[in-house]
Protein backbone atom coordinates (compact mmCIF):
# COMPACT_ATOMS: atom_id res chain seq x y z
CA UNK A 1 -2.97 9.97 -14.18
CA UNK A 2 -5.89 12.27 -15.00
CA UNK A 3 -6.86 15.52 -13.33
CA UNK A 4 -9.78 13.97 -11.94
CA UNK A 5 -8.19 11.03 -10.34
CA UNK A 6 -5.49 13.27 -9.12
CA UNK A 7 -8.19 15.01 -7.42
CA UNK A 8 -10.21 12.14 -6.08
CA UNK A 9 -6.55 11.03 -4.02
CA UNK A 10 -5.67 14.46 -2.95
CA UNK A 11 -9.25 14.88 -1.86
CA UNK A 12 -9.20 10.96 0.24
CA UNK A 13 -8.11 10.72 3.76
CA UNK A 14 -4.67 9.30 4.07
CA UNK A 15 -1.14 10.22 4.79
CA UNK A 16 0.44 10.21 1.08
CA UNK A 17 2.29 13.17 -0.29
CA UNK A 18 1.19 13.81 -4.06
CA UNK A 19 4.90 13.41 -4.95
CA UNK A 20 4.66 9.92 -3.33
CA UNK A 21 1.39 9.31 -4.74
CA UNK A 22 2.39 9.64 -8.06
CA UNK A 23 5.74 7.59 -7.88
CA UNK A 24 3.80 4.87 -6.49
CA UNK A 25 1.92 5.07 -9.57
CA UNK A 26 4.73 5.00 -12.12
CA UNK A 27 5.63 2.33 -10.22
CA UNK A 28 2.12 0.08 -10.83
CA UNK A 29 2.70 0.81 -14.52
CA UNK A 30 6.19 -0.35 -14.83
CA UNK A 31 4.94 -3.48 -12.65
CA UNK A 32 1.69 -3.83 -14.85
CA UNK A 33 3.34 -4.12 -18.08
CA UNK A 34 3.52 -7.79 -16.83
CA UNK A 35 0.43 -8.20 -16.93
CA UNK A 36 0.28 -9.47 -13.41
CA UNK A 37 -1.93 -8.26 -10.65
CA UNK A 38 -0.98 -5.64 -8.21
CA UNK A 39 -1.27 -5.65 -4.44
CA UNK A 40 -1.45 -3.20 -2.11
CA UNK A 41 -1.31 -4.13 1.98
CA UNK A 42 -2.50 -1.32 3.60
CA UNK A 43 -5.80 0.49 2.68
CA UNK A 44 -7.02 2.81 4.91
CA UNK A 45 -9.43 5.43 3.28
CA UNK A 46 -8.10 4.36 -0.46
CA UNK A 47 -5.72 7.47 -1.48
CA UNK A 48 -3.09 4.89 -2.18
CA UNK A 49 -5.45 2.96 -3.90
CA UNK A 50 -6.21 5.31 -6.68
CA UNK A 51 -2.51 6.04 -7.56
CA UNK A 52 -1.95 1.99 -8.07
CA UNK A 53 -5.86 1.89 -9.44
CA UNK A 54 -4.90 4.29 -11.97
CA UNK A 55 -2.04 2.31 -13.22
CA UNK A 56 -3.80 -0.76 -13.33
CA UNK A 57 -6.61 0.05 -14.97
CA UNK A 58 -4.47 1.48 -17.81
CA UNK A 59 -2.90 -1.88 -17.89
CA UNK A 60 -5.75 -3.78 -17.82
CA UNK A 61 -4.59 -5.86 -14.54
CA UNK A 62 -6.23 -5.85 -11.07
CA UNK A 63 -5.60 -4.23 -8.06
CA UNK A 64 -6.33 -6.14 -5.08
CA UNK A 65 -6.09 -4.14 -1.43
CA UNK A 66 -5.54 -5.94 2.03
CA UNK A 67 -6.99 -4.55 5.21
CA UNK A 68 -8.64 -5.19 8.24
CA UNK A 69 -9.89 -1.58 8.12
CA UNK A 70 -9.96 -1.19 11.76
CA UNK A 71 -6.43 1.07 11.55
CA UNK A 72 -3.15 0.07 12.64
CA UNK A 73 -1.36 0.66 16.18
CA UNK A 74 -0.76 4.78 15.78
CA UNK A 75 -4.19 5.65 14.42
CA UNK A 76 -6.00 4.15 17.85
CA UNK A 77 -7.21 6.96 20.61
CA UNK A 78 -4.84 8.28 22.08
CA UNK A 79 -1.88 7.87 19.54
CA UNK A 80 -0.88 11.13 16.69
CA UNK A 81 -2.14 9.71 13.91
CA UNK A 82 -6.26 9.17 15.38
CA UNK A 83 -8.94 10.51 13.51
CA UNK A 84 -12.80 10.83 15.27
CA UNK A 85 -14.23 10.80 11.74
CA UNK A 86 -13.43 6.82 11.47
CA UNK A 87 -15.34 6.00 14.42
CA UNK A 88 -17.94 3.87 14.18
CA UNK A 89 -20.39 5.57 16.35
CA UNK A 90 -21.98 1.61 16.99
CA UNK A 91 -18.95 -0.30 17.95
CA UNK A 92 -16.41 2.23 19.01
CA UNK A 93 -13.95 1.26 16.74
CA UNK A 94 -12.16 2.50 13.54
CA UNK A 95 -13.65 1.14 10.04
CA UNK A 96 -12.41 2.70 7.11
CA UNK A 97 -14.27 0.41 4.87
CA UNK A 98 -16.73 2.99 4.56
CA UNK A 99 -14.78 5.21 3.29
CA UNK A 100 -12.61 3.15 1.33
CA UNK A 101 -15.51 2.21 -0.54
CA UNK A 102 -16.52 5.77 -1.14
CA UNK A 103 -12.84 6.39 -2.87
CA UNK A 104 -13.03 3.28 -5.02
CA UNK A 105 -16.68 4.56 -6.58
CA UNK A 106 -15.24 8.25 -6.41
CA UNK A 107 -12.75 7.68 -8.99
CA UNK A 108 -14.50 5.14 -10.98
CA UNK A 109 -11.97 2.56 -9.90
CA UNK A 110 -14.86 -0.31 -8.74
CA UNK A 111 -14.03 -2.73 -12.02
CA UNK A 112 -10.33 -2.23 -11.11
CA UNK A 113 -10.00 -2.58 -7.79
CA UNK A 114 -10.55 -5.64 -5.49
CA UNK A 115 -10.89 -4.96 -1.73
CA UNK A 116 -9.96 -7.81 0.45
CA UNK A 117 -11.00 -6.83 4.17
CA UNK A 118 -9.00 -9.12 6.63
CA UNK A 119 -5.55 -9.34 8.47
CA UNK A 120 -2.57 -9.56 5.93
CA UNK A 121 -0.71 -12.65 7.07
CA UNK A 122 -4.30 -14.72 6.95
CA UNK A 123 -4.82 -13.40 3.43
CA UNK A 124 -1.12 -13.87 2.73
CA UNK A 125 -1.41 -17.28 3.78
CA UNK A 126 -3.68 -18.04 1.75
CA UNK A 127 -2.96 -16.49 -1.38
CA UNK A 128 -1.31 -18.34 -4.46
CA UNK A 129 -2.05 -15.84 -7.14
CA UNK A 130 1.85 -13.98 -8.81
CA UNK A 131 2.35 -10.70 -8.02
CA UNK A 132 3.73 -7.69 -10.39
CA UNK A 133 3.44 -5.02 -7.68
CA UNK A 134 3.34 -5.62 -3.62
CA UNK A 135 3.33 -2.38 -1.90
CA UNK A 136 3.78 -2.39 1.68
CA UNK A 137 2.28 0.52 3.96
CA UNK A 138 0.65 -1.52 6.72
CA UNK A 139 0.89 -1.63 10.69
CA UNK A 140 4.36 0.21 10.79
CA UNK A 141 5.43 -2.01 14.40
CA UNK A 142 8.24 -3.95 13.82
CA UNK A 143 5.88 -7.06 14.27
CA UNK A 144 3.45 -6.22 11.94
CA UNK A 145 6.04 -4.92 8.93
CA UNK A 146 7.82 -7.65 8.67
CA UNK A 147 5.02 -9.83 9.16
CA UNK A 148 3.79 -7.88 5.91
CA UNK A 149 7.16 -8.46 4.21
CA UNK A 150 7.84 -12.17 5.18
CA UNK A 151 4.35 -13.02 3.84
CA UNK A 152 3.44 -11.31 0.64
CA UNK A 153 7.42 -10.92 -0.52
CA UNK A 154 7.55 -14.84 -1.64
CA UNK A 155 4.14 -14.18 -3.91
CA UNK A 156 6.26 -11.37 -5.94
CA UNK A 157 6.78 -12.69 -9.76
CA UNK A 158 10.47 -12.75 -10.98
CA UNK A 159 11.21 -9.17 -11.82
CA UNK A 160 8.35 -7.85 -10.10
CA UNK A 161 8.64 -4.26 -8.11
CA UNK A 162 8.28 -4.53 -3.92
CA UNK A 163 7.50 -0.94 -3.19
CA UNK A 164 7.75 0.44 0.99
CA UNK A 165 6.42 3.41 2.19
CA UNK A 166 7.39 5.48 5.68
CA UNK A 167 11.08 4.45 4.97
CA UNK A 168 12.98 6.68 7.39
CA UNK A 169 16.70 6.11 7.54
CA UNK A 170 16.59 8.97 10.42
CA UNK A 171 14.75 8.21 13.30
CA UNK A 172 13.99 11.53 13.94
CA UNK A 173 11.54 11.98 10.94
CA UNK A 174 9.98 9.10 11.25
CA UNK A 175 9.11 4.66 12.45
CA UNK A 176 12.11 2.59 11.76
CA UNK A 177 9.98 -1.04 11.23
CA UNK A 178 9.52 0.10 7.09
CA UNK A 179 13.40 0.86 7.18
CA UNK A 180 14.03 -2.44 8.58
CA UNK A 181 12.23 -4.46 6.30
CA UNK A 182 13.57 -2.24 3.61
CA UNK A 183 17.04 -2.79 4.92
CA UNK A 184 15.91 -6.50 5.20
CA UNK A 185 15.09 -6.92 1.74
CA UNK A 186 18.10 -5.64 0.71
CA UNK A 187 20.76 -7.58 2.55
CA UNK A 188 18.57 -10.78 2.10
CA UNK A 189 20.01 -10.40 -1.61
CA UNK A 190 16.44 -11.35 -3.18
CA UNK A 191 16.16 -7.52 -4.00
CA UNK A 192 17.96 -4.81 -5.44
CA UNK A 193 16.34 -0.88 -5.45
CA UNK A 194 15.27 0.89 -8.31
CA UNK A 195 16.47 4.42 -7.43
CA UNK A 196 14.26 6.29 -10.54
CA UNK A 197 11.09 5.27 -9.04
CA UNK A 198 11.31 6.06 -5.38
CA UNK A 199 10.32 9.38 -4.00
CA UNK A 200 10.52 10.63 -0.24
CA UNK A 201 10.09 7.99 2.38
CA UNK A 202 8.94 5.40 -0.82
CA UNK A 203 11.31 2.79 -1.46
CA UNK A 204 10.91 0.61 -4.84
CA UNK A 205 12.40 -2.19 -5.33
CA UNK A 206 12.81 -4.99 -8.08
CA UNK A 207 12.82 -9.03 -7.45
CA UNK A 208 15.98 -10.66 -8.93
């Protein structure tokens, strides 16, 4: 990952560590060596996107990015995570789109990246593409994480990567829904982690 694009995601608004950041994106170019698509549920203001944009423009595959861009649960008013800059001054309401947008063209990602704007399990339902990469870092309520999990996990290719971010085995750092699906995904025996790739509260792991 270039200098530039480094500094386009350090530079987005968004929650990801560089550390994490770039693990997620050695982790879209082991997936992308498939030469499936990648899939990210969980935009926000695109940082993610332009550590997994990075890898799959290398690879030649597509990105494609679920969200309804309205912000999950614990970036509403009133919970830690808000942010007055999202606002839409018109409606009230969070849209990131804006921004996301602003990202994508930022780091010259637009022929790479494919923004979907809707609710996951809608899109999920509805989707019948394979999948090298899903990465996970949606609504982080037990509803909404596994909701993410149970419907974008069955579109993973054999051998393709499920990557989770905001794992917290301690409750004290951090949401437990990501460490329950993670946990999930083990015991279901479908998956089994790839300990090289993950970094702080990311979790990859690899479809049997």
């Amino acid at each position: 990952m270039d200098d530039r694009l480094l500094q386009v995601a350090r530079d987005a608004i968004g929650f990801m560590p560089d550390d994490e950041g770039l693990a997620l994106e050695r982790a879209g170019a082991e997936a992308a060596r498939g030469g499936l698509p990648l899939l990210e549920v969980g935009t926000y203001c695109g940082k993610s996107s332009v550590y997994l944009g990075a890898a799959a423009r290398d690879a030649g595959v597509l990105l494609f990015t679920v969200d309804h861009h309205h912000g999950s649960e614990e970036n509403q008013p009133g919970w830690e995570y808000h942010d007055e800059r999202l606002v839409d001054p018109r409606t009230g309401r969070l849209d990131t789109l804006p921004f996301f947008r602003r990202t994508i063209v930022d780091a010259g990602l637009e022929d790479t990246v494919v923004g979907m704007v809707g609710r996951s399990a809608a899109v999920a339902a509805a989707w019948r593409t394979p999948l090298g990469l899903v990465f996970i870092d949606g609504g982080h309520s037990e509803e909404a994480a596994h909701a993410d999990y149970e419907g974008w996990a069955p579109h993973l290719a054999g051998g393709g990567l499920l990557a989770i971010h905001d794992v917290f085995p301690d409750p004290a750092d951090g949401g437990q829904a990501p460490f329950h699906v993670y946990e999930g995904a083990l015991a279901s025996g479908g998956f089994r982690e790839l300990e090289g790739l993950g970094c702080g509260s990311l979790r990859v792991l690899r479809k049997r």
